[in-house]
C-alpha atoms as a PDB file:
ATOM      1  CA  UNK A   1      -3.415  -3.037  55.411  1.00  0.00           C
ATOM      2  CA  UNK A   2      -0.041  -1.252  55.171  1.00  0.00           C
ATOM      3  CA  UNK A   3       1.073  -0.033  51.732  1.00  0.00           C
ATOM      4  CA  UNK A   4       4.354  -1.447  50.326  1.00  0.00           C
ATOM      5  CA  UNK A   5       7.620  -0.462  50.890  1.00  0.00           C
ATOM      6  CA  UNK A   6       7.998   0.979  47.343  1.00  0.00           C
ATOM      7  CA  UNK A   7       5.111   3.172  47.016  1.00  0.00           C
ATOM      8  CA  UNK A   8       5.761   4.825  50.761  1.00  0.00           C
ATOM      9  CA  UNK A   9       9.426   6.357  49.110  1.00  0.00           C
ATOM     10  CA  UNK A  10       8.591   9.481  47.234  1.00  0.00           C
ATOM     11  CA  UNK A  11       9.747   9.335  43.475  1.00  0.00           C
ATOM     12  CA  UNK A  12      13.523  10.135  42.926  1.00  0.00           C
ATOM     13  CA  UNK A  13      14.734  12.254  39.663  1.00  0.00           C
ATOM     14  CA  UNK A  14      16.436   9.777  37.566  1.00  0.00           C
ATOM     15  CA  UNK A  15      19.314  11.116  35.770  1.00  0.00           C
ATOM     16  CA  UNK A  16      19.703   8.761  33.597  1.00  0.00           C
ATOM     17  CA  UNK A  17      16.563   9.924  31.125  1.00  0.00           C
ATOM     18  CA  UNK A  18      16.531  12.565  28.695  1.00  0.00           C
ATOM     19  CA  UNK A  19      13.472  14.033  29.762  1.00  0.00           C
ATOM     20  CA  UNK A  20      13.467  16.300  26.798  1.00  0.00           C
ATOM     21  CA  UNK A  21      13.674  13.058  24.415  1.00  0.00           C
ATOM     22  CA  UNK A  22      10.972  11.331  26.514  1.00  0.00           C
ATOM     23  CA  UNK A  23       8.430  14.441  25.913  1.00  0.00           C
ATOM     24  CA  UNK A  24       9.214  14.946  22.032  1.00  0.00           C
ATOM     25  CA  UNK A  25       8.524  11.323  22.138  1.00  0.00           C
ATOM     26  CA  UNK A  26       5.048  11.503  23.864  1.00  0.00           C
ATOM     27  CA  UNK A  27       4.081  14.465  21.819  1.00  0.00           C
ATOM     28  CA  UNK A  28       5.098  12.480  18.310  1.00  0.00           C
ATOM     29  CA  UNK A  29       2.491   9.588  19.942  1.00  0.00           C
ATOM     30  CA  UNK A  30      -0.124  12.379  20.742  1.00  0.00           C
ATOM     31  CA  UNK A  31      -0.238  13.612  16.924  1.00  0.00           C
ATOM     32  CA  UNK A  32       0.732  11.415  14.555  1.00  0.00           C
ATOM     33  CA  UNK A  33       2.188  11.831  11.178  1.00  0.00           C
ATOM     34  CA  UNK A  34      -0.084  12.225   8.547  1.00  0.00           C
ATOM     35  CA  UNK A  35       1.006  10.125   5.564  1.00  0.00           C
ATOM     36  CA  UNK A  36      -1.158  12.267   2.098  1.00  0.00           C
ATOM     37  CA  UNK A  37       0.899  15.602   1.972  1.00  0.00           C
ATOM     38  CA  UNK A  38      -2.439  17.551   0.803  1.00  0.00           C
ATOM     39  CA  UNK A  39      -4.402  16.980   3.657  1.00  0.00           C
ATOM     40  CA  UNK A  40      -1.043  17.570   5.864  1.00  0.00           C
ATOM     41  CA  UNK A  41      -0.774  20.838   4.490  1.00  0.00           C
ATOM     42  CA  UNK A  42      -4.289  21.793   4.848  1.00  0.00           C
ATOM     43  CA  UNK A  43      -4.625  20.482   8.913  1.00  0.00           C
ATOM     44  CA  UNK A  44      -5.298  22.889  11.455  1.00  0.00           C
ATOM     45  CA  UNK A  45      -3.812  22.286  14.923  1.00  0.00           C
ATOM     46  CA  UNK A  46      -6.427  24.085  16.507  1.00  0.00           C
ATOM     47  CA  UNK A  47      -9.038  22.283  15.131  1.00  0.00           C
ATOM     48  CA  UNK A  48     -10.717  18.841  15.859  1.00  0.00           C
ATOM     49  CA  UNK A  49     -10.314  15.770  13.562  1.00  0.00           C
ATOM     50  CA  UNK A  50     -13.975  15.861  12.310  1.00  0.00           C
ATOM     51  CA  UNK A  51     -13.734  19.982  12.513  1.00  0.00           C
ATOM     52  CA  UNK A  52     -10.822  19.487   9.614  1.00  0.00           C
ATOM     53  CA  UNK A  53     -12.404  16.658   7.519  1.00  0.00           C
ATOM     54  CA  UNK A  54     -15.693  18.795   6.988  1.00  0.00           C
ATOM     55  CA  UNK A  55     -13.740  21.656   5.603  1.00  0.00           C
ATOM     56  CA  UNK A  56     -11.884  19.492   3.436  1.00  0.00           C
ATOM     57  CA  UNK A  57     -15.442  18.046   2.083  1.00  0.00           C
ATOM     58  CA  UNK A  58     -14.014  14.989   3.977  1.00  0.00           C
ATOM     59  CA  UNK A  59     -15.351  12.430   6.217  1.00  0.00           C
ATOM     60  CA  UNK A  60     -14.332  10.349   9.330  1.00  0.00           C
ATOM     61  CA  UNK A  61     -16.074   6.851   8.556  1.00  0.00           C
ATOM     62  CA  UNK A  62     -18.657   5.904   6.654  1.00  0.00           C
ATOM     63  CA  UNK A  63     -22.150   6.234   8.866  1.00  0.00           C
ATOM     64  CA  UNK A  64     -23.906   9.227   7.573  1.00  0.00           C
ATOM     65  CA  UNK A  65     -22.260   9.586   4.530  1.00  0.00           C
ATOM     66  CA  UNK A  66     -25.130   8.349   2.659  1.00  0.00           C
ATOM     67  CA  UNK A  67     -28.622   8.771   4.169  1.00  0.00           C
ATOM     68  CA  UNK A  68     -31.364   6.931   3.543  1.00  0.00           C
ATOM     69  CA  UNK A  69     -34.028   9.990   2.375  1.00  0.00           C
ATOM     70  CA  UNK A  70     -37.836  10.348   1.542  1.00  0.00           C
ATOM     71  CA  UNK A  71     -38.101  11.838  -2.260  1.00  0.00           C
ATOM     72  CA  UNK A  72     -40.261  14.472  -0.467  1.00  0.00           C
ATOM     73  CA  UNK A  73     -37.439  15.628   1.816  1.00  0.00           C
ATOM     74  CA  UNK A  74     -35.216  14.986  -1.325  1.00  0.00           C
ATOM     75  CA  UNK A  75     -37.501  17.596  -3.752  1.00  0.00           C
ATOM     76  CA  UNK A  76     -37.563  20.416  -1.123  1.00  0.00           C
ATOM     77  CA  UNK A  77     -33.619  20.438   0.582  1.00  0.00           C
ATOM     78  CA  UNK A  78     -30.616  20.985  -2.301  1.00  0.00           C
ATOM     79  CA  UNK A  79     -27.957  18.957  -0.125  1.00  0.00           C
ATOM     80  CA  UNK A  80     -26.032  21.795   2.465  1.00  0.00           C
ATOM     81  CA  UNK A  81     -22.155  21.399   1.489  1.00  0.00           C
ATOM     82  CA  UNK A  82     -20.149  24.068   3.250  1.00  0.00           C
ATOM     83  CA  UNK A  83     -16.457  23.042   2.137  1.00  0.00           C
ATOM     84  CA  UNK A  84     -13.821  25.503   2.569  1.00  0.00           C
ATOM     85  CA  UNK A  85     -10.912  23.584   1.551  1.00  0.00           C
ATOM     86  CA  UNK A  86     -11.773  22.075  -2.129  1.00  0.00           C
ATOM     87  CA  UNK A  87      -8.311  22.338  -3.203  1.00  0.00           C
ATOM     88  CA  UNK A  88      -7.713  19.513  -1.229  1.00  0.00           C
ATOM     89  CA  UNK A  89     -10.295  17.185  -2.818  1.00  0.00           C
ATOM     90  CA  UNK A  90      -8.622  18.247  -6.121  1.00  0.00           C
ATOM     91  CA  UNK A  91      -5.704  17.763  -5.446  1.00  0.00           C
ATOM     92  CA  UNK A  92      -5.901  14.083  -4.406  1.00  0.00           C
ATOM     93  CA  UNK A  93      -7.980  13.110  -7.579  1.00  0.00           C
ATOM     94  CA  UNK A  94      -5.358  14.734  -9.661  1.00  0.00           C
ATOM     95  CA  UNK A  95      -3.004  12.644  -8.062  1.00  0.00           C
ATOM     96  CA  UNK A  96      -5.593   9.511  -8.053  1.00  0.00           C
ATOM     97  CA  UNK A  97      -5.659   9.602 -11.845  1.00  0.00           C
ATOM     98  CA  UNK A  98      -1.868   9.410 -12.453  1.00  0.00           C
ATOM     99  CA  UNK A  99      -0.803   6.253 -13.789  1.00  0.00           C
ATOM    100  CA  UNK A 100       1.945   4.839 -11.644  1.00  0.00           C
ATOM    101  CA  UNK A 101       4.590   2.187 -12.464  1.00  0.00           C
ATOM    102  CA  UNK A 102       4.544  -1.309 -11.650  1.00  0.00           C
ATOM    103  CA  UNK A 103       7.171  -2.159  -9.434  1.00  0.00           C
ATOM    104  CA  UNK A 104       6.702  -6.050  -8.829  1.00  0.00           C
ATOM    105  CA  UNK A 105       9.901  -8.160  -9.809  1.00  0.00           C
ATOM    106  CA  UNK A 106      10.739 -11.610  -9.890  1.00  0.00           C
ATOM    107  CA  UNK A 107      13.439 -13.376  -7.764  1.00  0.00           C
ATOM    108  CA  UNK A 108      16.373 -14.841  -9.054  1.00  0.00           C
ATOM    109  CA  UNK A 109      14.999 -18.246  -8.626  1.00  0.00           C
ATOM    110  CA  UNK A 110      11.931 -17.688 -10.397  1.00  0.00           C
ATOM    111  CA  UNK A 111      13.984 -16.026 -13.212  1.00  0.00           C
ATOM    112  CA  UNK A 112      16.679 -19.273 -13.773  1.00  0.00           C
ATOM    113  CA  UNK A 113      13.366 -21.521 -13.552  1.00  0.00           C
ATOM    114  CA  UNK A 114      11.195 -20.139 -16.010  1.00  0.00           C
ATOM    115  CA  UNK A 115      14.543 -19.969 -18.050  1.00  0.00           C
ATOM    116  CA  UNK A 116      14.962 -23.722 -18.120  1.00  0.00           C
ATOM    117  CA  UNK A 117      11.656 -24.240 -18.781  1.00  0.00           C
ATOM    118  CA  UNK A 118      10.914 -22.441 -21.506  1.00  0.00           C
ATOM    119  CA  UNK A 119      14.438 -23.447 -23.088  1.00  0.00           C
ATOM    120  CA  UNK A 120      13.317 -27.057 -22.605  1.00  0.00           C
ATOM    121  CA  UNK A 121       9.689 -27.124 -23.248  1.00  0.00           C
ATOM    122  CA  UNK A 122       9.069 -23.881 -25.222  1.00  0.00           C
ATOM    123  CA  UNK A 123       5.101 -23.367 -24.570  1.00  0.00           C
ATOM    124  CA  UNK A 124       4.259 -26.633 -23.348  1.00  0.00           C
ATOM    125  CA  UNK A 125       3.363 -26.091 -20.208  1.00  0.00           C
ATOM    126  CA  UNK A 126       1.890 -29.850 -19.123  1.00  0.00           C
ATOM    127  CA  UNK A 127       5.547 -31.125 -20.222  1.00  0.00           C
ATOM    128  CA  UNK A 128       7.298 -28.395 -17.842  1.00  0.00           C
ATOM    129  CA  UNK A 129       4.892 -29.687 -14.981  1.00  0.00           C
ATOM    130  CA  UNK A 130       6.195 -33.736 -15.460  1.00  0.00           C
ATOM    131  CA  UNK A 131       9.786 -31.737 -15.542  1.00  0.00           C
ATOM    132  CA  UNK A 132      12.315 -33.486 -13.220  1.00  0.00           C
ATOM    133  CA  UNK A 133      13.226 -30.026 -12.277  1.00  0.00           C
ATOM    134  CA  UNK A 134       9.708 -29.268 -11.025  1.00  0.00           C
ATOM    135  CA  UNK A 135      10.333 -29.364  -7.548  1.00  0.00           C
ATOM    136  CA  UNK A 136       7.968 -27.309  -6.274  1.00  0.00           C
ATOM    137  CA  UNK A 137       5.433 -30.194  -8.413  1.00  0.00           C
ATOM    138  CA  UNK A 138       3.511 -26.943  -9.599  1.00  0.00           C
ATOM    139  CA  UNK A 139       0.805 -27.278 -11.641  1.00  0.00           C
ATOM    140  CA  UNK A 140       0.910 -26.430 -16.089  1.00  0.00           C
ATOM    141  CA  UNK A 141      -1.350 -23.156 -14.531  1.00  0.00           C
ATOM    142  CA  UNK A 142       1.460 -22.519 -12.033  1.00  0.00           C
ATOM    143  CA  UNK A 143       4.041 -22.361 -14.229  1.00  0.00           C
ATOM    144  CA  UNK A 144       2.094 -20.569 -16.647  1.00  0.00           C
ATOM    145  CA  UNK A 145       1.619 -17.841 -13.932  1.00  0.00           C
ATOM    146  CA  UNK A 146       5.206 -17.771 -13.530  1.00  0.00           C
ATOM    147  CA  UNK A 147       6.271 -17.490 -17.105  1.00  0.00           C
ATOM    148  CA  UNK A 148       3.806 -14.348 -17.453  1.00  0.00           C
ATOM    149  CA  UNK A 149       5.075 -12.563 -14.578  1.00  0.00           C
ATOM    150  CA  UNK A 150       8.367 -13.320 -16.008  1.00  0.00           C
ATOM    151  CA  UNK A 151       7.281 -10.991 -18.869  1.00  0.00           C
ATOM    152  CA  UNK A 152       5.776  -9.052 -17.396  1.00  0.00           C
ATOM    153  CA  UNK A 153       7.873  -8.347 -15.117  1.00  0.00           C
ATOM    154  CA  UNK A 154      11.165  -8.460 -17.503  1.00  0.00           C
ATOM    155  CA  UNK A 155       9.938  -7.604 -20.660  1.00  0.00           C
ATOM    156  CA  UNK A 156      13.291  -6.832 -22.749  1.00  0.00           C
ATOM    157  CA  UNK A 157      15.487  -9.598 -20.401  1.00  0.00           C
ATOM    158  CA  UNK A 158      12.673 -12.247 -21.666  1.00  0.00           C
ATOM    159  CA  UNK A 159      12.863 -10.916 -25.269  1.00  0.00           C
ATOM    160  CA  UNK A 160      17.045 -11.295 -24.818  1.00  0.00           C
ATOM    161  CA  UNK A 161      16.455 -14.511 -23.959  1.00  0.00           C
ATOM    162  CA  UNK A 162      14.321 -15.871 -26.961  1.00  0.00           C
ATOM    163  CA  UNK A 163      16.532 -13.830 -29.004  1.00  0.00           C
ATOM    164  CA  UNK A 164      19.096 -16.226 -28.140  1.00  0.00           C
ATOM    165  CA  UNK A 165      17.279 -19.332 -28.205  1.00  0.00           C
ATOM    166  CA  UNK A 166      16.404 -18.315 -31.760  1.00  0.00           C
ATOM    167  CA  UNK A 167      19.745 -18.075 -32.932  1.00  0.00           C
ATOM    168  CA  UNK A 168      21.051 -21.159 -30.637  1.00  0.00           C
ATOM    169  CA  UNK A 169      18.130 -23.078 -32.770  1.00  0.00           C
ATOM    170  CA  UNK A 170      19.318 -21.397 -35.832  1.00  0.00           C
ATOM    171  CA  UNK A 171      23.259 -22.607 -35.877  1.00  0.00           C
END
């Protein structure tokens, strides 16, 4: 059987392609970006993956990582650790143990609902669940979910706000 038109004509040069674009391109898919900027800095090209990880006291997956030993074997062998690259290790947990801010927010719609509620039914939570404006039909739990995050969340814009339902109450 013959082959087909298309593969008989030898390949033309398109002009059309960057080539230079294209092989940038195929090298970014070849090695990609490392996202922790420690172990970035520590890579060596000319290294393999599992080459790198040992010397950064690193490993690839989890089998092997914690073998299953006789006490015998245990009592005679200190465990063989040759890491080259600690500063790495330290590095990370430094970073690890830094507290970090909490960066969950509410919507707007969250924010004028647990308003309403609370300026209608204060605490009660089983009243703000038979609320007309409950259109969602959550359940007292729910809502009580949704008034926390609101704190959470917003601690001084909820304090405003029962500032001024205190002195609305007040007059």
């Amino acid at each position: 059987m013959g082959k087909t038109k298309k593969s008989r004509n030898r390949s033309k040069f398109s002009y059309n392609k960057n080539k230079k674009k294209l092989k940038k391109k195929i090298r970014r898919k070849e090695k990609p970006h490392i996202e922790c900027p420690q172990i970035r800095n520590a890579w060596d090209e000319h290294k393999t993956v599992k080459q790198n990880l040992q010397e950064m006291g690193l490993s690839l997956g989890t089998k092997g990582m914690l073998p299953i030993k006789n006490k015998k074997d245990m009592e005679s062998k200190p465990a063989e650790t040759n890491v080259l690259k600690p500063y790495v290790i330290e590095a990370m947990e430094v970073e690890a143990s830094l507290r970090r801010e909490d960066r969950t927010t509410c919507s707007t719609d969250i924010i004028e609902y647990v308003q309403y509620m609370v300026k209608e039914h204060n605490e009660d939570y089983k009243a703000m669940a038979r609320d007309e404006k409950n259109y969602y039909q959550d359940t007292p739990k729910q809502i009580k979910r949704k008034v926390e995050l609101y704190k959470r969340c917003h601690p001084e814009q909820y304090a405003a706000f029962i500032a001024s339902l205190q002195s609305q109450k007040s007059t």
